[in-house]
N, C-alpha and C. Protein backbone atom coordinates (compact mmCIF):
# COMPACT_ATOMS: atom_id res chain seq x y z
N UNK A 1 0.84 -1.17 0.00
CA UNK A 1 0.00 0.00 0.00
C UNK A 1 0.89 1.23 0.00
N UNK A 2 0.59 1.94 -1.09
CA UNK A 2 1.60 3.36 -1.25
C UNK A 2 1.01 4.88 -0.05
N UNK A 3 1.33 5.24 0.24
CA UNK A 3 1.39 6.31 1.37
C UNK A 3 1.56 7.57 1.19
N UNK A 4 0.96 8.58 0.70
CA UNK A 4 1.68 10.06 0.28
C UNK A 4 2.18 10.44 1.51
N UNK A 5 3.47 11.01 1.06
CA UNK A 5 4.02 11.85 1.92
C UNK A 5 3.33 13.44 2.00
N UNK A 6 3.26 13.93 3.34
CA UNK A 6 2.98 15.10 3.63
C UNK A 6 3.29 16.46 2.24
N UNK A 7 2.56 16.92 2.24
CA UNK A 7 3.38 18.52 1.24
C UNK A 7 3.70 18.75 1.40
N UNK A 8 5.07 19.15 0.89
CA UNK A 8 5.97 19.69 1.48
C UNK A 8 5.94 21.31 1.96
N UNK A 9 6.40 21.95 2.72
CA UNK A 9 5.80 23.25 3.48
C UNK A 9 5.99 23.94 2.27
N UNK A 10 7.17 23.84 1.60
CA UNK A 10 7.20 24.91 0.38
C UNK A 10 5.96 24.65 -0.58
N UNK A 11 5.53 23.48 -0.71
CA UNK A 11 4.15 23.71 -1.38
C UNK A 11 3.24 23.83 -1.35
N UNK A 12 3.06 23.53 0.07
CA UNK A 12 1.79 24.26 1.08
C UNK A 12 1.98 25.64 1.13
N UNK A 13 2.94 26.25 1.31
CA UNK A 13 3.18 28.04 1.13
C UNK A 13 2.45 28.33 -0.21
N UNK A 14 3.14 27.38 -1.25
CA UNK A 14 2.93 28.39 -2.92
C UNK A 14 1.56 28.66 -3.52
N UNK A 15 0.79 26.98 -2.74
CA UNK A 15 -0.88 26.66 -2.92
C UNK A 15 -1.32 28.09 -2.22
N UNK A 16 -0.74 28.29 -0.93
CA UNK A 16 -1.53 29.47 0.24
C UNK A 16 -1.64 30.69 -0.74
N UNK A 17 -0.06 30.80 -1.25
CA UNK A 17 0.03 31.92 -2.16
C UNK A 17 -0.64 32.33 -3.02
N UNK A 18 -0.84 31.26 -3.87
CA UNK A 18 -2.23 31.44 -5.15
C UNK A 18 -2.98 31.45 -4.83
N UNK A 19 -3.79 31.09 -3.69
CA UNK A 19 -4.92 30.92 -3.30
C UNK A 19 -5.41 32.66 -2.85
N UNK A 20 -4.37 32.91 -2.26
CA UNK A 20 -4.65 34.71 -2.10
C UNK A 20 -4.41 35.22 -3.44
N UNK A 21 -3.50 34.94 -4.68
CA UNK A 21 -3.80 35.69 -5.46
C UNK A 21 -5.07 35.21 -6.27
N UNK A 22 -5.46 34.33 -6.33
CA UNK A 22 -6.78 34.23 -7.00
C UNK A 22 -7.86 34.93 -6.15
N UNK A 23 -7.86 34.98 -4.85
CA UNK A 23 -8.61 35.80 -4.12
C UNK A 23 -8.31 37.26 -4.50
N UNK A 24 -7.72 38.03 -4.40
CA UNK A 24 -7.33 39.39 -4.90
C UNK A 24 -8.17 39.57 -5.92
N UNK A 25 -7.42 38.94 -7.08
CA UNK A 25 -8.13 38.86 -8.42
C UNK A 25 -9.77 38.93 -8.43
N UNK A 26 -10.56 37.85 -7.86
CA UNK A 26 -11.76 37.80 -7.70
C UNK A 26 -12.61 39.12 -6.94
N UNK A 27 -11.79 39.35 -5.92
CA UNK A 27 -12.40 40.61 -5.49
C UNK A 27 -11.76 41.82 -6.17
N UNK A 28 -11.03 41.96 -7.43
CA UNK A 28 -10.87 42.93 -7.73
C UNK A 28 -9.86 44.32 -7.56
N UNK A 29 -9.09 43.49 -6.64
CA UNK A 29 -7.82 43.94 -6.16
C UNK A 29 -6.79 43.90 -6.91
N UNK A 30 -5.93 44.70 -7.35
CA UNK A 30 -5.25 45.12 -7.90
C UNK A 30 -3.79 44.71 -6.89
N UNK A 31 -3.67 43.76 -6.35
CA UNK A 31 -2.81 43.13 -5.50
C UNK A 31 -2.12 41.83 -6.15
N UNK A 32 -0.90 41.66 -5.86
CA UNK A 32 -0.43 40.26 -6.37
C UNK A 32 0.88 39.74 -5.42
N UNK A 33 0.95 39.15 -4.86
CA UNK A 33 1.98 38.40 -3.92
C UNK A 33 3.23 37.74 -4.63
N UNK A 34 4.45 37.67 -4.58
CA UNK A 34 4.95 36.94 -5.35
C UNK A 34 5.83 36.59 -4.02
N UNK A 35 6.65 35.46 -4.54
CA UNK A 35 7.34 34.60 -3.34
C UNK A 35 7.70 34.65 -2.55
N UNK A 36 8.74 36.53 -2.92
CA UNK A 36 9.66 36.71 -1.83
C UNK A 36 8.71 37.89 -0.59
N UNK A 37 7.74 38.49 -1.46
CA UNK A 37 6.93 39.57 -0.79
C UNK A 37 6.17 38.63 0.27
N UNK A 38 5.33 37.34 -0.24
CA UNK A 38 5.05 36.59 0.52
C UNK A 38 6.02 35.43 1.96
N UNK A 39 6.77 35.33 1.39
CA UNK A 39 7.84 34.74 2.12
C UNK A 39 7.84 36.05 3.57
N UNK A 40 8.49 37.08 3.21
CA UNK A 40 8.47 38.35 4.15
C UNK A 40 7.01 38.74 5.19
N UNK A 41 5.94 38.64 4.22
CA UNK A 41 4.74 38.72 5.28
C UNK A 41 4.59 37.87 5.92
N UNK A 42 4.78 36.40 5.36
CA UNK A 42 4.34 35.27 6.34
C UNK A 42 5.59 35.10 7.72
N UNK A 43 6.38 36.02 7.09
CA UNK A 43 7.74 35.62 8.90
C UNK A 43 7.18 35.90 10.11
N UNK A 44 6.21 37.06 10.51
CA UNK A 44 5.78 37.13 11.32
C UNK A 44 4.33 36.73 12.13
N UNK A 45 4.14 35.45 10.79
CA UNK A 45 2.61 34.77 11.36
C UNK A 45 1.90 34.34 10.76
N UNK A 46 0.60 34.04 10.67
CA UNK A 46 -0.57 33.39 10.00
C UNK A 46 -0.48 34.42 8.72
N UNK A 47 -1.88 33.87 7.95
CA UNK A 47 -2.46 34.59 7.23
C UNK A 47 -3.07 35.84 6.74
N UNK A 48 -3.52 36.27 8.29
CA UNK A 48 -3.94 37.19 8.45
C UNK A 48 -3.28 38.16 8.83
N UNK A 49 -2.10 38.17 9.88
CA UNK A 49 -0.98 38.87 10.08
C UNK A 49 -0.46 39.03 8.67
N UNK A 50 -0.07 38.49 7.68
CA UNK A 50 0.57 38.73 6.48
C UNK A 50 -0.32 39.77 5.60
N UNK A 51 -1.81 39.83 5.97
CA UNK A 51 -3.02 40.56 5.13
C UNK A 51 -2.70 42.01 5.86
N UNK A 52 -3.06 42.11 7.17
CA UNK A 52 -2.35 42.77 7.94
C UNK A 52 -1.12 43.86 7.93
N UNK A 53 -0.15 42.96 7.56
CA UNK A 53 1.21 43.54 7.09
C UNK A 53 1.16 44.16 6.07
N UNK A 54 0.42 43.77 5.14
CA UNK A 54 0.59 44.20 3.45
C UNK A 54 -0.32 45.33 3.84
N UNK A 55 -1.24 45.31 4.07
CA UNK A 55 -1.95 46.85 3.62
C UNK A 55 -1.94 47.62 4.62
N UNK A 56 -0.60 47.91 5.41
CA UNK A 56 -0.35 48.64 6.50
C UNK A 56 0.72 48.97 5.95
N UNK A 57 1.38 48.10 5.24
CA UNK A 57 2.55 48.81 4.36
C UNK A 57 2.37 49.19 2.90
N UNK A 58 1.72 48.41 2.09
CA UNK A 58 1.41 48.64 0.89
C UNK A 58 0.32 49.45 0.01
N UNK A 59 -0.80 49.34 1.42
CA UNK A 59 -2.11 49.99 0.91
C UNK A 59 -2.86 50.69 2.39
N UNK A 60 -2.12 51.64 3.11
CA UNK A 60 -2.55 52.53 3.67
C UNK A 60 -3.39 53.35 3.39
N UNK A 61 -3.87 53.83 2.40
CA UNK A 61 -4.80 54.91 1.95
C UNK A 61 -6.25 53.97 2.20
N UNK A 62 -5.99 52.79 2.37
CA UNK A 62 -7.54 51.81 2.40
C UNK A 62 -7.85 52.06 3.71
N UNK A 63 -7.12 52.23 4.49
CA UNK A 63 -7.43 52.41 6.04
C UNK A 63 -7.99 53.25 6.06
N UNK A 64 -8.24 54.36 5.76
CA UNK A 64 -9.16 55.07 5.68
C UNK A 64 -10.22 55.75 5.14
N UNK A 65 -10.65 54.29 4.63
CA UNK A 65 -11.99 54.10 4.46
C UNK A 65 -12.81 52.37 4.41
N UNK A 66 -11.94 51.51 5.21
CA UNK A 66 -12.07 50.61 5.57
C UNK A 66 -11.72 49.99 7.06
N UNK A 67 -11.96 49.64 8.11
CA UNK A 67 -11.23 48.79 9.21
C UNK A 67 -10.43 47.97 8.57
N UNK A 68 -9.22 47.97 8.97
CA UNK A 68 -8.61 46.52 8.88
C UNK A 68 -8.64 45.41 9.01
N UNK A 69 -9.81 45.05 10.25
CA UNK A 69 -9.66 43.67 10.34
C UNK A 69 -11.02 43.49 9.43
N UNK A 70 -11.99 44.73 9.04
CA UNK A 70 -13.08 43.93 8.47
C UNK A 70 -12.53 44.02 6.75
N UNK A 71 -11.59 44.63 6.29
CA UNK A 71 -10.87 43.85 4.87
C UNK A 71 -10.46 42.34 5.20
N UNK A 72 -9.51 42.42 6.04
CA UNK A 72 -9.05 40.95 6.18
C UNK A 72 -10.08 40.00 6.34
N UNK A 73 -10.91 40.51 6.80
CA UNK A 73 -12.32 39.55 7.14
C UNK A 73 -13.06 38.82 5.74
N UNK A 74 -13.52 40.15 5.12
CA UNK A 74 -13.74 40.32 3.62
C UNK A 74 -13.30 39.22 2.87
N UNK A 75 -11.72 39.15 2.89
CA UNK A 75 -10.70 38.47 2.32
C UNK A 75 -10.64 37.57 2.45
N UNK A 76 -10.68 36.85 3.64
CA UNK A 76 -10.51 35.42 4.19
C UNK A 76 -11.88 34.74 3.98
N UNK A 77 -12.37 35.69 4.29
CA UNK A 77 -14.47 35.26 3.78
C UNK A 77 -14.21 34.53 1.98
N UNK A 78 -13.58 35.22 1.50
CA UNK A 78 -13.78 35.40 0.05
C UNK A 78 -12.70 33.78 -0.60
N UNK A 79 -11.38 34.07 0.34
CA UNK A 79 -11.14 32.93 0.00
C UNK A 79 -11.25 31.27 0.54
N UNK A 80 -12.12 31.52 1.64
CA UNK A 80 -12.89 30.53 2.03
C UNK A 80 -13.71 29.68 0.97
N UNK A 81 -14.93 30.62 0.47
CA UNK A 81 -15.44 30.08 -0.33
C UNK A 81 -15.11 30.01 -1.48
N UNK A 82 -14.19 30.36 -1.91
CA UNK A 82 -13.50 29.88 -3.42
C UNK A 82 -12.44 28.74 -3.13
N UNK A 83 -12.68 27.80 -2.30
CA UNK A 83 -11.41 27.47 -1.65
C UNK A 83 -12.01 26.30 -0.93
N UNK A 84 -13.73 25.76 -1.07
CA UNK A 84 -14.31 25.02 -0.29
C UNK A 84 -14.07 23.78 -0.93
């Protein structure tokens, strides 16, 4: 009986990765993650810390006219269900 081995974390990262950029995309965001930008957000945590990070550094002008955690909310909502 053959056994898969686990994914490896680097490809569990790259899946996570696309999975937010197809989320972006779908909602219309003009956002795109690439390895090393992602690599950098994810050092200090989950998912959401990395959503977090990026538009506190990248897209400040949204803060004010959005909460932060209810984008990230938005976001994670969004790629939930594209993602079921």
């Amino acid at each position: 009986m053959d056994i898969e081995a686990p994914a490896a974390p680097a490809a569990t990262d790259e899946a996570t990765r696309n999975a937010y950029n197809t989320t972006f995309a779908a909602m219309e965001l003009d956002w795109h993650w690439d390895r090393d930008t992602y690599s950098r957000l994810r050092a200090d945590g989950d998912g959401r810390a990395a959503l977090r990070a990026y538009v506190q550094q990248h897209q400040p002008h949204l803060l004010r006219a959005y909460g932060v955690d209810c984008l990230i909310d938005a976001i994670e909502q969004t790629r939930r269900a594209l993602y079921r």
